[in-house]
N, C-alpha and C. Protein backbone atom coordinates (compact mmCIF):
# COMPACT_ATOMS: atom_id res chain seq x y z
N UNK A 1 -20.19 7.63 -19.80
CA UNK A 1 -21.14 6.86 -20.55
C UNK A 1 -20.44 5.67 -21.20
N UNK A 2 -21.16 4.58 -21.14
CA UNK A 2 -20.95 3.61 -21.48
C UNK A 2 -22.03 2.81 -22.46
N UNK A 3 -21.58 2.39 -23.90
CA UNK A 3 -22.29 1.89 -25.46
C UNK A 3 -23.81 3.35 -24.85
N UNK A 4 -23.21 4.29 -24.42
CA UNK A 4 -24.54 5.74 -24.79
C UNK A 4 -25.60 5.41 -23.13
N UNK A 5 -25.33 4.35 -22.14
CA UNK A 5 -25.87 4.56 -21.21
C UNK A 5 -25.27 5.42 -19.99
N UNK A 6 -25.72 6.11 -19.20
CA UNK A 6 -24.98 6.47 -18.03
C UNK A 6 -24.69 5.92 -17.02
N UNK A 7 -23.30 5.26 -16.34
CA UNK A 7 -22.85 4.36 -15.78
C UNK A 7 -22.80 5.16 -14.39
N UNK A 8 -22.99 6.12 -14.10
CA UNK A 8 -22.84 6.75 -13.11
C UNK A 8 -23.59 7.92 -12.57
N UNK A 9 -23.85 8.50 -11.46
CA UNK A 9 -24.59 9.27 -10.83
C UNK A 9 -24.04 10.30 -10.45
N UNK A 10 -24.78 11.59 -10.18
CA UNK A 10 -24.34 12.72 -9.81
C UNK A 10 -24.30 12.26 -7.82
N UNK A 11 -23.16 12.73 -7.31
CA UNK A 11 -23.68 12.73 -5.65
C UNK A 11 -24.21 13.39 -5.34
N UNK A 12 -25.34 12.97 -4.08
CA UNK A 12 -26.46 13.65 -3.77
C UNK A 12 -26.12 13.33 -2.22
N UNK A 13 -25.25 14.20 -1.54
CA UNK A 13 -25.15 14.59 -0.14
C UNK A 13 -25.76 14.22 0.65
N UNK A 14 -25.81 13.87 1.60
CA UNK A 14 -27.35 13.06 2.65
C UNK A 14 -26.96 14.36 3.44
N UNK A 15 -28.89 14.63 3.94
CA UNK A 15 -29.21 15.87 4.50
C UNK A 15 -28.29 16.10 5.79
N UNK A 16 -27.26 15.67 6.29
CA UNK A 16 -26.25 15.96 7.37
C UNK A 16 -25.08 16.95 6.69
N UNK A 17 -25.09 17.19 5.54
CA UNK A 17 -23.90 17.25 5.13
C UNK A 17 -24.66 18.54 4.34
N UNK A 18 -25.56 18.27 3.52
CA UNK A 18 -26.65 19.44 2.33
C UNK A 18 -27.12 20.66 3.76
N UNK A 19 -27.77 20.21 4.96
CA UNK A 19 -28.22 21.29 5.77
C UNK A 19 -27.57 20.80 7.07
N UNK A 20 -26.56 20.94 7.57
CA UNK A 20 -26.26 20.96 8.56
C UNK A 20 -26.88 21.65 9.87
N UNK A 21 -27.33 22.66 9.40
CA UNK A 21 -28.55 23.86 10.55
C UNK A 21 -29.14 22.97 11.08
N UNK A 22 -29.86 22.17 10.17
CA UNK A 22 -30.61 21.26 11.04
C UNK A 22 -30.17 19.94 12.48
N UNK A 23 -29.12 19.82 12.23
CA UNK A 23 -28.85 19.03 13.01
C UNK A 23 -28.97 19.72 14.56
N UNK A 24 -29.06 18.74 15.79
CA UNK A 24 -29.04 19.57 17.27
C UNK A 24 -28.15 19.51 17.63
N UNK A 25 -27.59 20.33 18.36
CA UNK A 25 -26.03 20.53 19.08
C UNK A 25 -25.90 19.93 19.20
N UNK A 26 -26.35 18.84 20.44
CA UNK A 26 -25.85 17.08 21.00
C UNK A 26 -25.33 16.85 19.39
N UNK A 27 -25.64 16.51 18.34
CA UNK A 27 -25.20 16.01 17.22
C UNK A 27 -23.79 16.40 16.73
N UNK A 28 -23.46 17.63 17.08
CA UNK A 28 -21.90 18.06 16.50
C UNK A 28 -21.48 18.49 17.49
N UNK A 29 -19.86 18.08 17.11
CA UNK A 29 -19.10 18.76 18.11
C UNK A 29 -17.65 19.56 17.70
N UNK A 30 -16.75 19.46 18.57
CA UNK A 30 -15.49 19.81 17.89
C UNK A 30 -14.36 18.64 18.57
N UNK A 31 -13.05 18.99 17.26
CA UNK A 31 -12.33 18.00 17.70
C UNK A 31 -11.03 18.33 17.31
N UNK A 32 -10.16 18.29 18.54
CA UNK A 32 -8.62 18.28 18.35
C UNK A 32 -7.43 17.67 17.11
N UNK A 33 -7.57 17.92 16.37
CA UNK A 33 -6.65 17.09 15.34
C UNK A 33 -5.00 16.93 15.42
N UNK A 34 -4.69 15.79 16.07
CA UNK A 34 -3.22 15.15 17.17
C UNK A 34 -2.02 15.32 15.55
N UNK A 35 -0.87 15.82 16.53
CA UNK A 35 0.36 15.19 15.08
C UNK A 35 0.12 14.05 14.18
N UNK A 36 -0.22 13.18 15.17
CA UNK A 36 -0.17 11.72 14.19
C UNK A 36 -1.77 11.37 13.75
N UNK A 37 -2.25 12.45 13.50
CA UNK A 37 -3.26 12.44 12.72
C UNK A 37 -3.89 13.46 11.63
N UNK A 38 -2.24 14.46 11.71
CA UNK A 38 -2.49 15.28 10.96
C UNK A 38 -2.08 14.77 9.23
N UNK A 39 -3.13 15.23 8.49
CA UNK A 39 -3.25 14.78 7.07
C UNK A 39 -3.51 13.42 6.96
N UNK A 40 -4.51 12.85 7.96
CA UNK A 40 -5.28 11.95 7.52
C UNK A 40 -6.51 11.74 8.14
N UNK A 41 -7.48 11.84 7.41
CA UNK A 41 -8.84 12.25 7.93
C UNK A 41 -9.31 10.51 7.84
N UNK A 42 -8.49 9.84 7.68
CA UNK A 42 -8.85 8.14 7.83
C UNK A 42 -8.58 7.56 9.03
N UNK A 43 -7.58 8.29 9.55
CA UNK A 43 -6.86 8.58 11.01
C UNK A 43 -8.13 8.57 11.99
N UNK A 44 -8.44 9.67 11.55
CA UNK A 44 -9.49 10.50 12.53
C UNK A 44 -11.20 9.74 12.40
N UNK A 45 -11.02 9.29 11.35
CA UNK A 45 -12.57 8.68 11.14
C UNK A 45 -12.37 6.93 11.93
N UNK A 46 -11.03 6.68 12.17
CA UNK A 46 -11.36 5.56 12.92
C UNK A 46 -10.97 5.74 14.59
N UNK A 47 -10.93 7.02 14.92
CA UNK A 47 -10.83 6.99 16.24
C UNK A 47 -12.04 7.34 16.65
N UNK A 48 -12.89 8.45 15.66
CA UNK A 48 -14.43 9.09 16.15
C UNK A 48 -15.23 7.75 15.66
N UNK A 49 -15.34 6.61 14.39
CA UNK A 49 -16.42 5.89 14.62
C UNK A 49 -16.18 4.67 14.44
N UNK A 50 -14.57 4.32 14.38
CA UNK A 50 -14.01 3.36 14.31
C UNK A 50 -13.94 2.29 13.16
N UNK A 51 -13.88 3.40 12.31
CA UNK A 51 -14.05 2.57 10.77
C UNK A 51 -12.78 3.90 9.83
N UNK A 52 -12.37 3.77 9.21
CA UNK A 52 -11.90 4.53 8.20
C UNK A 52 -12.29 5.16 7.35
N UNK A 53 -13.70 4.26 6.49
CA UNK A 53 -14.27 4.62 5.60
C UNK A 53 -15.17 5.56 5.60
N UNK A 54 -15.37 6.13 6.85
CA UNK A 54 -15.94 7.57 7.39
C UNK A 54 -15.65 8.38 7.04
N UNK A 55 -14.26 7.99 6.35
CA UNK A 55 -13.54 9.93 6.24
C UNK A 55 -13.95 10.62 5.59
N UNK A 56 -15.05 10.38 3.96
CA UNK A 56 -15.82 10.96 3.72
C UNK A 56 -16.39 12.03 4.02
N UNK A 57 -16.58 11.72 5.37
CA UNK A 57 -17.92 12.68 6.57
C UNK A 57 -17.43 13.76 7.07
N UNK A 58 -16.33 13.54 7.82
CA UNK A 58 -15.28 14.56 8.21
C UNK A 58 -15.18 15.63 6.95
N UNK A 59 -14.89 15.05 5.89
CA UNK A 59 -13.91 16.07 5.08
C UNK A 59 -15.44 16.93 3.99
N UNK A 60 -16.40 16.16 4.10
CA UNK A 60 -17.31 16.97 3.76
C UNK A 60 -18.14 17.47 4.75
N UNK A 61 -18.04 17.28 5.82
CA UNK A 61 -18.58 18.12 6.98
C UNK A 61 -17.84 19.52 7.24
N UNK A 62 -16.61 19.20 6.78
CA UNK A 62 -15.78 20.87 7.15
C UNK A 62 -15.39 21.24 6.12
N UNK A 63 -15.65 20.96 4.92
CA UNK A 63 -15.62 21.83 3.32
C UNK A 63 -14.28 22.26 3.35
N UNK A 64 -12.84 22.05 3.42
CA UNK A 64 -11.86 22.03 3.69
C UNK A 64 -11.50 22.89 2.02
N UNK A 65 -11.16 23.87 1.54
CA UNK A 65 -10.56 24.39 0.94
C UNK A 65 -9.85 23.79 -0.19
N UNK A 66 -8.87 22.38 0.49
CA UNK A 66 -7.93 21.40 -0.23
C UNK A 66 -8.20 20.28 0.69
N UNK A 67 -8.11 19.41 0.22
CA UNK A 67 -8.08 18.27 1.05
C UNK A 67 -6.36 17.33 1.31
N UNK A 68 -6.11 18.23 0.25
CA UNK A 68 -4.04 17.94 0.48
C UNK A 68 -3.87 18.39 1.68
N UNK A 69 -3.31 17.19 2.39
CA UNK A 69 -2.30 17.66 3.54
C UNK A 69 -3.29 18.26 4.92
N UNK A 70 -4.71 17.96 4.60
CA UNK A 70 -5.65 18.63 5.51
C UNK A 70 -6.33 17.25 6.35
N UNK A 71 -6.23 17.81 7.74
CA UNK A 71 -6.22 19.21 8.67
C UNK A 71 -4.91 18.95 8.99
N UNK A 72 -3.83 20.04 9.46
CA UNK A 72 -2.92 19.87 10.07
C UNK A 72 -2.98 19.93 11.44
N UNK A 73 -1.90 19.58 12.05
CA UNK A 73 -1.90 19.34 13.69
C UNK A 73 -1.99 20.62 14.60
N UNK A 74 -2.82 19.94 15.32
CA UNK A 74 -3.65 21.06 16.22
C UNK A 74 -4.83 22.02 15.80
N UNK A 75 -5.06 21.40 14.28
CA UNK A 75 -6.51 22.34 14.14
C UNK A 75 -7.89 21.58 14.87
N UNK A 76 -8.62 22.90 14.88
CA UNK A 76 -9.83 22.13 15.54
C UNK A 76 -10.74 21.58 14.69
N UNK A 77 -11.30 20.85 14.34
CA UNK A 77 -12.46 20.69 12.78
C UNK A 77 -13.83 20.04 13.76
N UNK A 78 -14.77 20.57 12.94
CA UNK A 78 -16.06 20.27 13.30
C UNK A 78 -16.50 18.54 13.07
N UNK A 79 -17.12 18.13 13.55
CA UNK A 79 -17.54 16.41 13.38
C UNK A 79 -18.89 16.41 13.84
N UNK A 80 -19.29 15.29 13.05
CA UNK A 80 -20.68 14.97 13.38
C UNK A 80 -20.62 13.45 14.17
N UNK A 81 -21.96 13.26 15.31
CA UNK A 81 -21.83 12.46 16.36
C UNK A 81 -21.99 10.85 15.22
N UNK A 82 -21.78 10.05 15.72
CA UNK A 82 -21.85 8.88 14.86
C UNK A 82 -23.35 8.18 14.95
N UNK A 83 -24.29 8.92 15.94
CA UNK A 83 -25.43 8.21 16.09
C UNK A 83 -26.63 8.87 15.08
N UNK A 84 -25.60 10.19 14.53
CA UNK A 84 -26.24 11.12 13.56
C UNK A 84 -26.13 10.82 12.44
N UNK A 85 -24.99 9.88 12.18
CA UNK A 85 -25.06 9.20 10.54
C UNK A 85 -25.47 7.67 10.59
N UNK A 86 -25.67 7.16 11.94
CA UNK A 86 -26.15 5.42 11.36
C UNK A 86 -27.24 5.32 10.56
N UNK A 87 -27.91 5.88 11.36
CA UNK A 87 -29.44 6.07 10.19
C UNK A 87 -29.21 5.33 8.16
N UNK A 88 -28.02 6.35 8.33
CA UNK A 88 -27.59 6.56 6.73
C UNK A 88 -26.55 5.18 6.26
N UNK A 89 -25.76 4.96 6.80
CA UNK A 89 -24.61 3.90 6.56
C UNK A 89 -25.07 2.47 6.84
N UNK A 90 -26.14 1.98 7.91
CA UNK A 90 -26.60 0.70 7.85
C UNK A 90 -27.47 0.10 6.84
């Protein structure tokens, strides 16, 4: 709070991320996570949609425990297709 107003918002998940059930298979998949992309999910968000600033998506799509040092190399982590979040990001 700022002079008693609230400067900020609670996050409110967009329904890809709040109900995943809903999405259709075509929409998710799985994905190899390489040495040189292990412990960086900025890595990985610009090879699946070619932006960085994705990584967001990744790391709240697979509710990761810690986000230190996560995923390490050779885990598999779940991803969502990129035609499943434009909707949301344009």
């Amino acid at each position: 709070m700022v002079d008693g107003e609230v400067t900020y918002g609670l996050w409110v998940p967009p329904w890809f991320i709040a109900n995943p059930d809903l999405l259709s298979p075509d929409q998710v998949g799985n994905y190899q996570v390489s040495a040189g992309e292990a412990g960086r999910p900025d890595l990985i968000s610009t090879t699946l949609y070619g932006t960085p600033y994705l990584d967001w998506v990744i790391i709240a799509f697979n509710q990761p425990r810690s986000s230190f040092n996560w995923p390490e190399p050779g885990t598999v982590i779940k991803i969502i297709t990129y035609s499943a979040i434009l909707p949301f990001i344009s």
